[in-house]
Protein backbone atom coordinates (compact mmCIF):
# COMPACT_ATOMS: atom_id res chain seq x y z
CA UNK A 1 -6.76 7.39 -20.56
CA UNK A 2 -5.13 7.36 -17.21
CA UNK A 3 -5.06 3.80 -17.20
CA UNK A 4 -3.21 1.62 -20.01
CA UNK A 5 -2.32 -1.86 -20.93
CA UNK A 6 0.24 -3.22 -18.72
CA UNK A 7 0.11 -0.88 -16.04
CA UNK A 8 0.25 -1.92 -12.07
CA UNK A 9 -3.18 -1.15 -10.62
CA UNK A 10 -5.22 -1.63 -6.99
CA UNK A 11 -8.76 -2.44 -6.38
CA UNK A 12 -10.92 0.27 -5.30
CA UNK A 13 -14.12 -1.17 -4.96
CA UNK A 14 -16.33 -3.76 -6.08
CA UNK A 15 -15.64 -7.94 -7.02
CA UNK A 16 -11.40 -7.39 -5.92
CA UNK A 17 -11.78 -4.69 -3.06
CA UNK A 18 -10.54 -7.56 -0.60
CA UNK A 19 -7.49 -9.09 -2.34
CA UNK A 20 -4.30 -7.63 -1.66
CA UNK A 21 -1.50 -5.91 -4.15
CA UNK A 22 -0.86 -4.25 -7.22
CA UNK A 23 -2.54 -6.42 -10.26
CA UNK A 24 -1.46 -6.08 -13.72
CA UNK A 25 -3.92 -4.62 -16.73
CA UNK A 26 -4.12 -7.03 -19.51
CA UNK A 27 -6.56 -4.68 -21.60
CA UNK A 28 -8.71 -1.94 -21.69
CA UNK A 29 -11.71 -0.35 -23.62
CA UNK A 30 -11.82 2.59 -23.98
CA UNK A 31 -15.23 3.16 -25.78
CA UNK A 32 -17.05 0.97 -22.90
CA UNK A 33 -15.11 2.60 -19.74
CA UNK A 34 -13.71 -1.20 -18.55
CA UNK A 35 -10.50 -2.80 -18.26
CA UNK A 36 -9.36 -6.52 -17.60
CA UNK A 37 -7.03 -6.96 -15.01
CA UNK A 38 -4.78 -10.26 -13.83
CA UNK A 39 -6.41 -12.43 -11.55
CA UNK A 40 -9.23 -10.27 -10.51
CA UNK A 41 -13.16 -10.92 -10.93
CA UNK A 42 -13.27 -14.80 -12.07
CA UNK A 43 -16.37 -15.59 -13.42
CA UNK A 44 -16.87 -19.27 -14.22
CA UNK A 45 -18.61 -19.89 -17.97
CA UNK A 46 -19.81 -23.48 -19.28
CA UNK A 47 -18.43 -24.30 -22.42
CA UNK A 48 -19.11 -26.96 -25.42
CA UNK A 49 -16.60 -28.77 -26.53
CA UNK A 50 -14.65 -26.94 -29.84
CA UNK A 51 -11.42 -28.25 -31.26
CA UNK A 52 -9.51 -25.66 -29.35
CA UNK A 53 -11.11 -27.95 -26.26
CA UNK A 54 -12.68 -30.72 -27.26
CA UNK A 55 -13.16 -31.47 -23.09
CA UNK A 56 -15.67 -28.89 -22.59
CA UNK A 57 -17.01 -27.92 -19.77
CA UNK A 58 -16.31 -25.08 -16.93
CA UNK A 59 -13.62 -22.34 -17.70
CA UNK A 60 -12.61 -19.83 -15.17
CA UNK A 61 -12.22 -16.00 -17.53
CA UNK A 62 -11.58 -12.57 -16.06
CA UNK A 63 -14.29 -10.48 -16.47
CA UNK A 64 -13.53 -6.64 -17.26
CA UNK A 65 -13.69 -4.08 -14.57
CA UNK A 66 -15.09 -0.46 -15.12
CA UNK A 67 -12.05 1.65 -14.67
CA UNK A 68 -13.59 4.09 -12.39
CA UNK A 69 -12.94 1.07 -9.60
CA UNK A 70 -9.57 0.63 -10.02
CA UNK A 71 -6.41 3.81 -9.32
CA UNK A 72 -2.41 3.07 -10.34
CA UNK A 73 -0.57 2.01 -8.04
CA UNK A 74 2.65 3.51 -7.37
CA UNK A 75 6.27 1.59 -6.38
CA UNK A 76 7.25 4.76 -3.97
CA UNK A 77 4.33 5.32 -2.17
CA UNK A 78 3.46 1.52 -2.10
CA UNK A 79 0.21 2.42 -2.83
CA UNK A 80 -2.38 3.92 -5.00
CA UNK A 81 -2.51 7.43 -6.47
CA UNK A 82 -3.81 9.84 -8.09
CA UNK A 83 -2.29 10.97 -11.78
CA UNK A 84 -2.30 14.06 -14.24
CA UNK A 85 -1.02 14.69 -17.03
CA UNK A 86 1.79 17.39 -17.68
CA UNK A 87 3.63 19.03 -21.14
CA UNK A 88 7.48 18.49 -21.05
CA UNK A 89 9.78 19.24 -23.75
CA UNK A 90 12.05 16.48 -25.22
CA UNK A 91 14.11 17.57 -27.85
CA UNK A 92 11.91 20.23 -29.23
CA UNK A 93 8.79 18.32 -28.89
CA UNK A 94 6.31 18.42 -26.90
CA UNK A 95 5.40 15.43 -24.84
CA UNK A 96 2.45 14.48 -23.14
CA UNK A 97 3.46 12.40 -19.81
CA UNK A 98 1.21 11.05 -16.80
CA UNK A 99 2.57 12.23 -13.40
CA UNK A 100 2.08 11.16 -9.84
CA UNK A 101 0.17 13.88 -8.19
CA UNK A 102 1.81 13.33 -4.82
CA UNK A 103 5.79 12.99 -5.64
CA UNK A 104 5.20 14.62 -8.66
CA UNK A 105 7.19 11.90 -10.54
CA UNK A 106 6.85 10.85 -14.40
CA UNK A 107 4.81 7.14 -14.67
């Protein structure tokens, strides 16, 4: 996976093309391709009242986003790119690491 759980991301395309800024991943599955990401693609649901909110009514949830929309946003570039993976040795192990493709920097 080149995108994980906590990582900085941008908007490609889709629901969050036109907002602005790197947006953090809250979770991602794997098995369905889709990831949920901070403040992007509200969806409004109507709810019955439970005893976790006995109020009902609308609630504003993020709704996931399939990951082929979304690239990692990098602090140097101030923008999004494109990662790979690469083998370094630390310690006499072998590590597997993303890397930026354009500074060539460990994420």
């Amino acid at each position: 996976m080149r995108i994980r759980k906590g990582d900085m991301v941008v908007i490609r395309t889709g629901t969050g093309k036109e907002k602005k800024g790197p947006f953090r991943v809250l979770h991602v599955d794997t098995k369905k391709q889709v990831a949920l990401v901070e403040g992007v693609n509200m969806k409004k649901r109507h709810q019955k009242p439970t005893q976790k909110n006995p109020k009902g009514g609308i609630v504003t949830i993020e709704a996931p986003i399939h990951l082929s929309n979304l690239a990692l946003y990098s602090s140097t570039l101030s923008g999004p790119t494109k990662v790979s993976t690469a083998v370094i040795d630390e310690g006499g192990k072998k590590v597997r690491v993303r890397v930026c493709r354009k500074t060539g920097e460990q994420i």
